[in-house]
N, C-alpha and C. Protein backbone atom coordinates (compact mmCIF):
# COMPACT_ATOMS: atom_id res chain seq x y z
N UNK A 1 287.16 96.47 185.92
CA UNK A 1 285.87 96.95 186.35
C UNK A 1 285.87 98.46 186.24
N UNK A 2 285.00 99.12 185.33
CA UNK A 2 284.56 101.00 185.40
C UNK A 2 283.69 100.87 186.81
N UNK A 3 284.18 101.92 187.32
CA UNK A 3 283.23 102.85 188.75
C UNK A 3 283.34 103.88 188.45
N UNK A 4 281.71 104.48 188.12
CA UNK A 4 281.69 106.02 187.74
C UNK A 4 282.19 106.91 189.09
N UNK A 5 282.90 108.25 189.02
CA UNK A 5 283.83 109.14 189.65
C UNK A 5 283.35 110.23 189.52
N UNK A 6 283.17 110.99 190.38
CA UNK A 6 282.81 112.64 190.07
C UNK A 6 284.25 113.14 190.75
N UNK A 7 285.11 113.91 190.03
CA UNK A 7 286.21 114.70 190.38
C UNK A 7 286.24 116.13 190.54
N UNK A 8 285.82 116.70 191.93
CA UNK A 8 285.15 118.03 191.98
C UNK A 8 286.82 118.92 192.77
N UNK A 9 287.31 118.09 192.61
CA UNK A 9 289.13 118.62 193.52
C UNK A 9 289.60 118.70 192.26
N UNK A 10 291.09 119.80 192.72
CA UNK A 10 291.36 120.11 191.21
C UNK A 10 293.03 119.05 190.83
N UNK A 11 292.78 118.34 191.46
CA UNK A 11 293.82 117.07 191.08
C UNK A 11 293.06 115.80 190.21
N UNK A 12 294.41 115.23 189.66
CA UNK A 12 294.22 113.99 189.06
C UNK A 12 293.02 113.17 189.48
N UNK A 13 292.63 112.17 189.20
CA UNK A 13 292.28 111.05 189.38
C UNK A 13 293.07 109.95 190.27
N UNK A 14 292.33 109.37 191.34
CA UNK A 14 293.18 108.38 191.85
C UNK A 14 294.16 107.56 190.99
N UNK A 15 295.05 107.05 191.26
CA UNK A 15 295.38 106.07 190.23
C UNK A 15 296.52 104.64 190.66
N UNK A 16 296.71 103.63 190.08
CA UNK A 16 297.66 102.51 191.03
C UNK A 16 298.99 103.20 190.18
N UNK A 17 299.92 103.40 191.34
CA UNK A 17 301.08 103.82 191.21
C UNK A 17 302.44 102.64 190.80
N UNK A 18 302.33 101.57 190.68
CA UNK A 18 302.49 100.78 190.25
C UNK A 18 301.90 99.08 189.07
N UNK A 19 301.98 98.54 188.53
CA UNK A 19 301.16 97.41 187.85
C UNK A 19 300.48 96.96 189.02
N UNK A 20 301.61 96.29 190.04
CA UNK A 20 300.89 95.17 191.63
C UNK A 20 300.45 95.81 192.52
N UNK A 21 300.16 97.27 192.37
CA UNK A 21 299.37 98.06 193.51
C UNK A 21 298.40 97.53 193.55
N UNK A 22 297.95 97.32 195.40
CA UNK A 22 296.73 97.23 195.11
C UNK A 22 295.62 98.05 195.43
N UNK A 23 296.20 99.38 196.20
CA UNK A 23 295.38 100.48 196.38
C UNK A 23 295.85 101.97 195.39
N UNK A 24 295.14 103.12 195.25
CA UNK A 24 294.99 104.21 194.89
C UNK A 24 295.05 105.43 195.76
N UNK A 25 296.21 106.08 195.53
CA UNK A 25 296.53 107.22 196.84
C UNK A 25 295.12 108.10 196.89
N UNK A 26 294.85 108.86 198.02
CA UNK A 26 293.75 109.69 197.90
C UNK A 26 294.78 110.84 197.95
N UNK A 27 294.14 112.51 197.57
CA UNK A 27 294.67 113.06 197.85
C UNK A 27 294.16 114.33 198.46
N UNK A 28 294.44 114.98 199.46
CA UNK A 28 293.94 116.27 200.38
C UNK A 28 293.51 117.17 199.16
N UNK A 29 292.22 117.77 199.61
CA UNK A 29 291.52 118.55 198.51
C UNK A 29 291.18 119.78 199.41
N UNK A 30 291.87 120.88 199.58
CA UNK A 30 291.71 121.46 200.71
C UNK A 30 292.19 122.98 199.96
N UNK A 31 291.54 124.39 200.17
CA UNK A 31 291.48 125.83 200.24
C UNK A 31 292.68 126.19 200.67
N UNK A 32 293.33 125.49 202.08
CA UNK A 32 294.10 125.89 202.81
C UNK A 32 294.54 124.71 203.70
N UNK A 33 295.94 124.99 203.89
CA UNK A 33 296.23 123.75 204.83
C UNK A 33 296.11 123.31 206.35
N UNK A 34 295.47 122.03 206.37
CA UNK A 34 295.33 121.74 208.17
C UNK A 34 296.57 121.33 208.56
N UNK A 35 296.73 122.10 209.47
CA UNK A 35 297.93 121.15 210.78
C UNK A 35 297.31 120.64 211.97
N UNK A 36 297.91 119.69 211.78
CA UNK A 36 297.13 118.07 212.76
C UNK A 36 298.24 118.47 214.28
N UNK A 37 298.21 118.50 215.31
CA UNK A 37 298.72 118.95 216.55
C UNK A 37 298.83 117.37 217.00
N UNK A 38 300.02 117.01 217.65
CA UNK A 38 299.57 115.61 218.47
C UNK A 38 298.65 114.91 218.92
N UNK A 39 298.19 113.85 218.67
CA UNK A 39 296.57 112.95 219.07
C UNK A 39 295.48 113.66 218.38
N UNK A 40 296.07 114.96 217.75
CA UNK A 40 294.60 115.62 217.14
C UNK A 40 294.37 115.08 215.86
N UNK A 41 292.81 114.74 215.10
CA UNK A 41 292.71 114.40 214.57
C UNK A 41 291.77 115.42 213.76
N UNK A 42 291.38 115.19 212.19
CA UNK A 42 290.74 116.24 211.09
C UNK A 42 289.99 115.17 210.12
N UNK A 43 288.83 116.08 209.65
CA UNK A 43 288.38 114.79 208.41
C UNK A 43 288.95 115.85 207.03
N UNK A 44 289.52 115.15 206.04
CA UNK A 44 290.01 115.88 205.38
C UNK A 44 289.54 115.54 204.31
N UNK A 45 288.62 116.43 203.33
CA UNK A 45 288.22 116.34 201.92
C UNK A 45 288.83 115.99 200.96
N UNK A 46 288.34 114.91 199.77
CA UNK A 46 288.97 114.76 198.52
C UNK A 46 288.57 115.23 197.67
N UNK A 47 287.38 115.66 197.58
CA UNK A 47 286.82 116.38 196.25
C UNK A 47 286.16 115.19 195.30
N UNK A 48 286.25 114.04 195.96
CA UNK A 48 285.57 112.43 194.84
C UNK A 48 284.57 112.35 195.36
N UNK A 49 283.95 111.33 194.28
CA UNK A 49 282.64 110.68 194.46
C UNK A 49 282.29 109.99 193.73
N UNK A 50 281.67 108.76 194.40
CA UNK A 50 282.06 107.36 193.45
C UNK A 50 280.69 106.80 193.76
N UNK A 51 280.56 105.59 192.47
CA UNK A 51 279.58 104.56 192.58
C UNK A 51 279.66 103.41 192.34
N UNK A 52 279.85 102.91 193.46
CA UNK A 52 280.58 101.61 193.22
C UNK A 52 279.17 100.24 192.97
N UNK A 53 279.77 99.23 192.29
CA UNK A 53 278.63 98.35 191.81
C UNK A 53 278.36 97.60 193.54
N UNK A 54 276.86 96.99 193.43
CA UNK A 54 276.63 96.06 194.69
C UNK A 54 277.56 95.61 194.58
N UNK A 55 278.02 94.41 195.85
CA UNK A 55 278.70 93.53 196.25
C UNK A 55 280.11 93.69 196.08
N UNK A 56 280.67 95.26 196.03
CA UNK A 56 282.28 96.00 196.43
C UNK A 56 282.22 96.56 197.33
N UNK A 57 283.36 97.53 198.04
CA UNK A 57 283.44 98.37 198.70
C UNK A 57 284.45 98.79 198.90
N UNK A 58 284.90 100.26 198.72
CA UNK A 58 285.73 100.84 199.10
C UNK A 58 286.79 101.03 200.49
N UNK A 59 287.93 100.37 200.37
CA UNK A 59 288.70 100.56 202.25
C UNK A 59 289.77 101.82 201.44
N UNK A 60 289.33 102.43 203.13
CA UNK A 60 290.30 103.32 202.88
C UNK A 60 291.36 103.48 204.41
N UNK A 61 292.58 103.30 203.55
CA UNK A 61 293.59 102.78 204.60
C UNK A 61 294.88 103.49 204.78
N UNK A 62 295.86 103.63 205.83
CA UNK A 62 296.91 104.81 205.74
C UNK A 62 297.59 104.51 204.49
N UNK A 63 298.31 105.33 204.67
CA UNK A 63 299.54 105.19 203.80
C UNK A 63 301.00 105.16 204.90
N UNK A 64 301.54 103.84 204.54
CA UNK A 64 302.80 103.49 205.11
C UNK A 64 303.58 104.37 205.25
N UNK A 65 304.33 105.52 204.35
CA UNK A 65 304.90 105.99 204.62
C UNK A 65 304.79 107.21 205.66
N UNK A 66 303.82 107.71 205.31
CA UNK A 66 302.78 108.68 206.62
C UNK A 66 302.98 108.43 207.87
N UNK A 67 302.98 106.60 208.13
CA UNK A 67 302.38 106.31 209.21
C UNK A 67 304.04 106.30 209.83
N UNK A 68 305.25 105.85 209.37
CA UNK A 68 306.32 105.31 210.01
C UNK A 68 307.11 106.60 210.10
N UNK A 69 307.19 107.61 209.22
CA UNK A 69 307.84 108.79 208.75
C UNK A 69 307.22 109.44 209.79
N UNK A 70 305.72 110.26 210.08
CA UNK A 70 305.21 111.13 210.42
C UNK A 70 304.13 110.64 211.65
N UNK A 71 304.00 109.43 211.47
CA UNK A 71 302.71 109.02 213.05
C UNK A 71 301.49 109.26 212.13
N UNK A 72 301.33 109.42 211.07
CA UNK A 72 299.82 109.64 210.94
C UNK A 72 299.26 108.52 209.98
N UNK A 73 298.05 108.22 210.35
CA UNK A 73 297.38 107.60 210.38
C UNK A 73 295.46 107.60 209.93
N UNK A 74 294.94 106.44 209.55
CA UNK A 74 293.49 106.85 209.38
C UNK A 74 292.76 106.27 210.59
N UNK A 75 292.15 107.18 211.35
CA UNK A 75 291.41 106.76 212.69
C UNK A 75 290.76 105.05 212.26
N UNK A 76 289.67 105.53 211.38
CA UNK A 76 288.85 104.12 211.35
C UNK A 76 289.14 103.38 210.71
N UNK A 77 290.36 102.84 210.30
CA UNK A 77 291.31 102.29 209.80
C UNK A 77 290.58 100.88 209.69
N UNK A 78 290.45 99.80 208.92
CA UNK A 78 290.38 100.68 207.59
C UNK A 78 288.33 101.29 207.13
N UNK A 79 288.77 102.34 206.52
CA UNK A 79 287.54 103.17 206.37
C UNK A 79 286.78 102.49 205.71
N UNK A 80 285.54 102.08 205.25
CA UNK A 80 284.62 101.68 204.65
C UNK A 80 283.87 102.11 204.13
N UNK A 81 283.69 102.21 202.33
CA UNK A 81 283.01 103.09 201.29
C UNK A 81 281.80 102.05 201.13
N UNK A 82 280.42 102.29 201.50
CA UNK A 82 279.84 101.27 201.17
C UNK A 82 279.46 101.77 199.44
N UNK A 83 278.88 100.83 198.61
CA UNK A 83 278.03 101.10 197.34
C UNK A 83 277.00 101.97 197.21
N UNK A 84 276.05 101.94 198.38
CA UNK A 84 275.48 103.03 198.22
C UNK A 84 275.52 104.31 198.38
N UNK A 85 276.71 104.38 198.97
CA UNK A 85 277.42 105.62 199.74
C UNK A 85 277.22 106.75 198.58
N UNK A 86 276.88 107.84 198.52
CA UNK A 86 276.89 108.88 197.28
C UNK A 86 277.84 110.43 197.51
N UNK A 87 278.05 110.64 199.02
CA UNK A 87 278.67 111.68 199.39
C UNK A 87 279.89 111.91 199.41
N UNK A 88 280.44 112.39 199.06
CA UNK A 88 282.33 112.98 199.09
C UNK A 88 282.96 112.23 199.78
N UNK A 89 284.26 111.53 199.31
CA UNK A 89 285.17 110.74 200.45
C UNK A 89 285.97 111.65 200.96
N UNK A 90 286.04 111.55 202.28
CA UNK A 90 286.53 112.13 203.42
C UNK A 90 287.31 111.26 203.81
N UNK A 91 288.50 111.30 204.79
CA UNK A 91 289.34 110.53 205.41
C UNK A 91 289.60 111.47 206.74
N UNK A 92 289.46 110.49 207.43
CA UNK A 92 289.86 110.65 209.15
C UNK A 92 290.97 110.50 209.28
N UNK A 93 291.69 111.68 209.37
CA UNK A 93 293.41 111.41 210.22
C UNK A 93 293.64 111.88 211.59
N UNK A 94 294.61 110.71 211.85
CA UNK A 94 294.98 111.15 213.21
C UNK A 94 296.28 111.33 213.05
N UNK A 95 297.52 112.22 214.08
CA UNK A 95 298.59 112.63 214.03
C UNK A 95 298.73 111.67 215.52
N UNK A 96 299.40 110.33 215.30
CA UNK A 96 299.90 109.66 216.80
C UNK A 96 301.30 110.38 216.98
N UNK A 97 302.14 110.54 216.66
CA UNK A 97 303.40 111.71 216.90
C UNK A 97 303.16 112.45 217.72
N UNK A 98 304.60 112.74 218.04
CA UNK A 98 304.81 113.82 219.27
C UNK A 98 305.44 115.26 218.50
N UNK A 99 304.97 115.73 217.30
CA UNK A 99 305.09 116.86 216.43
C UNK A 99 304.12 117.03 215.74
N UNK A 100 303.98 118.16 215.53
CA UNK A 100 302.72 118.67 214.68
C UNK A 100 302.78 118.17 213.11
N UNK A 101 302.31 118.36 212.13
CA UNK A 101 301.99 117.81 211.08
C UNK A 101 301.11 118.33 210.16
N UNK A 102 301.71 119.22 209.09
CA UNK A 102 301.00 120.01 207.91
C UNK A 102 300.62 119.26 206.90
N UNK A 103 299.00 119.17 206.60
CA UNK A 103 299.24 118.54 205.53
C UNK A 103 298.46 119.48 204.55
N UNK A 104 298.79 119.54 203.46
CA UNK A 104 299.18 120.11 202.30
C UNK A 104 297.95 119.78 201.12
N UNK A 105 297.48 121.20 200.46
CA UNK A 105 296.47 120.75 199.30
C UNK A 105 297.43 119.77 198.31
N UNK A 106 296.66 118.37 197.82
CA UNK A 106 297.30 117.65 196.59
C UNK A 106 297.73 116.67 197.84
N UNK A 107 298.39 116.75 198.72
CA UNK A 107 298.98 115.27 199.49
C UNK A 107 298.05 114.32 199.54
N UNK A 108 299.18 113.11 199.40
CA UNK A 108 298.34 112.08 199.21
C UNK A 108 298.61 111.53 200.87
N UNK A 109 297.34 111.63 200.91
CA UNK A 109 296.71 111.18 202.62
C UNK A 109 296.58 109.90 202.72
N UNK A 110 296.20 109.07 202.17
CA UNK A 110 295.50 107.56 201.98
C UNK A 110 295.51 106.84 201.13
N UNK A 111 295.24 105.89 201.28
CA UNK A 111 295.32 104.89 200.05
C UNK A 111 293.60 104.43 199.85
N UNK A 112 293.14 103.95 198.92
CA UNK A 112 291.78 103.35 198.81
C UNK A 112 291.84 102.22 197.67
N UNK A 113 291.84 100.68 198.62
CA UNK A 113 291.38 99.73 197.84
C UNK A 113 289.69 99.30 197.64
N UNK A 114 289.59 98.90 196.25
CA UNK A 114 288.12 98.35 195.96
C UNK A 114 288.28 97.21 196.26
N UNK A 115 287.30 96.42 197.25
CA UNK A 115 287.13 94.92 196.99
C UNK A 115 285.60 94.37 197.18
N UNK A 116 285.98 93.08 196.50
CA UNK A 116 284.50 92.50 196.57
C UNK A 116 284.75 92.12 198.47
N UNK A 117 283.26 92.12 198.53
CA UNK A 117 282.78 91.70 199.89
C UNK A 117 281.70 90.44 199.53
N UNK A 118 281.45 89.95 200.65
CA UNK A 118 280.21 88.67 200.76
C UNK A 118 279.31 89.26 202.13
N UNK A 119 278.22 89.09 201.46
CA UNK A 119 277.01 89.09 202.36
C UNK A 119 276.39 87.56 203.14
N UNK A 120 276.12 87.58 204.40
CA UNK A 120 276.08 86.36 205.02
C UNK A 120 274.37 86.23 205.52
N UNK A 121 273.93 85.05 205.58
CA UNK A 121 273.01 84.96 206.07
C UNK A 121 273.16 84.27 207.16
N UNK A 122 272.75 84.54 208.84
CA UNK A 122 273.21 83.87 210.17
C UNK A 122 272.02 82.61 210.34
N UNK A 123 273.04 81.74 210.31
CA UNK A 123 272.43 80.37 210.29
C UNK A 123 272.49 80.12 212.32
N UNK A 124 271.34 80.48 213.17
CA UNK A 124 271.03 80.28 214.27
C UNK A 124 271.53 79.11 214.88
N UNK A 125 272.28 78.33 215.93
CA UNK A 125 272.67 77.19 216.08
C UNK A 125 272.89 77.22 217.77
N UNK A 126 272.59 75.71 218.34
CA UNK A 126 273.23 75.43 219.57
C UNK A 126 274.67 75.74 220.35
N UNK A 127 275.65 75.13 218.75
CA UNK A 127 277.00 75.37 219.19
C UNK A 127 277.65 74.77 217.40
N UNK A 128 278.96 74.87 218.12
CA UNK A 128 280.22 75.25 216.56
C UNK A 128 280.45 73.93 216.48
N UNK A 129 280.88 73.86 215.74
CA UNK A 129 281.99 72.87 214.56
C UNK A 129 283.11 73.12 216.05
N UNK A 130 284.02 71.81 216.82
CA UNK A 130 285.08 71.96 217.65
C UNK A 130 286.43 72.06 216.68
N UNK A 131 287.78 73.07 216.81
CA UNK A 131 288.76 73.02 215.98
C UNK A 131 289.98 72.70 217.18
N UNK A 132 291.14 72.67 216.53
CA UNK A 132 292.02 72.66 217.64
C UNK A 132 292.71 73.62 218.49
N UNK A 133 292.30 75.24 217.58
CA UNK A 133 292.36 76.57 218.34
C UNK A 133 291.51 76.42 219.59
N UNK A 134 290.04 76.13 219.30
CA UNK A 134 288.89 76.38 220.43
C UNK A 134 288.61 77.75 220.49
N UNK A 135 288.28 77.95 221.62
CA UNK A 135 288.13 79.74 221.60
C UNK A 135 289.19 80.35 222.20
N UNK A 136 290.56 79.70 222.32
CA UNK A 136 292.00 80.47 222.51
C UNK A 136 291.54 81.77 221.49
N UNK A 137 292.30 82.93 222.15
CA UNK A 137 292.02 84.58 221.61
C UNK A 137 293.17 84.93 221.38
N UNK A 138 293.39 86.29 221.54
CA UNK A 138 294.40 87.21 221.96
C UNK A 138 295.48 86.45 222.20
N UNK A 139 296.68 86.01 221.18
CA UNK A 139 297.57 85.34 221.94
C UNK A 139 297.70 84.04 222.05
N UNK A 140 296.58 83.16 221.58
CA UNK A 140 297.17 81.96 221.78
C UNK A 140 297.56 80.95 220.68
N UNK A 141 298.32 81.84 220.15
CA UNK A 141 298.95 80.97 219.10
C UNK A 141 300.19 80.83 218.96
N UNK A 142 300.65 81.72 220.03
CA UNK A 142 302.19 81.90 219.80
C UNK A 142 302.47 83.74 220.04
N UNK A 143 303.75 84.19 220.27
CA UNK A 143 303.90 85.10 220.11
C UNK A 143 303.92 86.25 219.24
């Protein structure tokens, strides 16, 4: 699938870093570098801009190594690019660590998978289909 890209940062193009990737690193598009302070969080520019066809959407999600190495993280995890969306992707980080945290023009902050989505129409009703979960939640399936 082509999704037209506007690349206004002066880095590469996203790209899958492997064949079985299934996301595309983002990367900090930034003048100067933010340092993230404990629990503090930044929206940090990529310099993209995309158009994605109806019925996709962009998640944008940490990056593992960020998260286990350094505590950081994407607040609205995972982020949501809708199709019509036309404005610059931004990513929300948070620093959960108990150390501060530089991040750097060119770092790759995030990951961003495309996927198809389904649109639902709510079919109004008395009550459900009974399963053998029921409405067990949080927990009741096992540890």
């Amino acid at each position: 699938m082509k999704v037209k890209i506007i690349n206004k940062s002066k880095h590469a193009l996203p790209a899958y870093e492997t064949t079985a990737s299934a996301g595309m690193d983002l990367r900090a598009n930034l003048e100067e570098s933010i340092t993230l302070s404990p629990l503090e969080r930044a929206m940090v520019p990529t310099g993209l801009f995309i158009e994605l066809p109806i019925g996709f959407e962009a998640q944008v999600r940490p990056r593992s190594g960020l998260a286990w190495k350094h505590g950081l993280s994407v607040l609205n995890s995972p982020g949501t690019i809708d199709a019509d969306y036309r404005g610059e992707i931004k990513v929300v980080l948070v620093n959960l660590s108990n150390e501060s945290f530089e991040i750097k023009d060119g770092e790759r902050i995030a990951q961003m998978v495309v996927a198809a989505h389904s649109r639902v129409e709510w079919d109004a009703v008395d009550s459900l289909e009974e399963t053998q979960r029921g409405a067990g939640g949080f927990g009741s399936t096992g540890k």
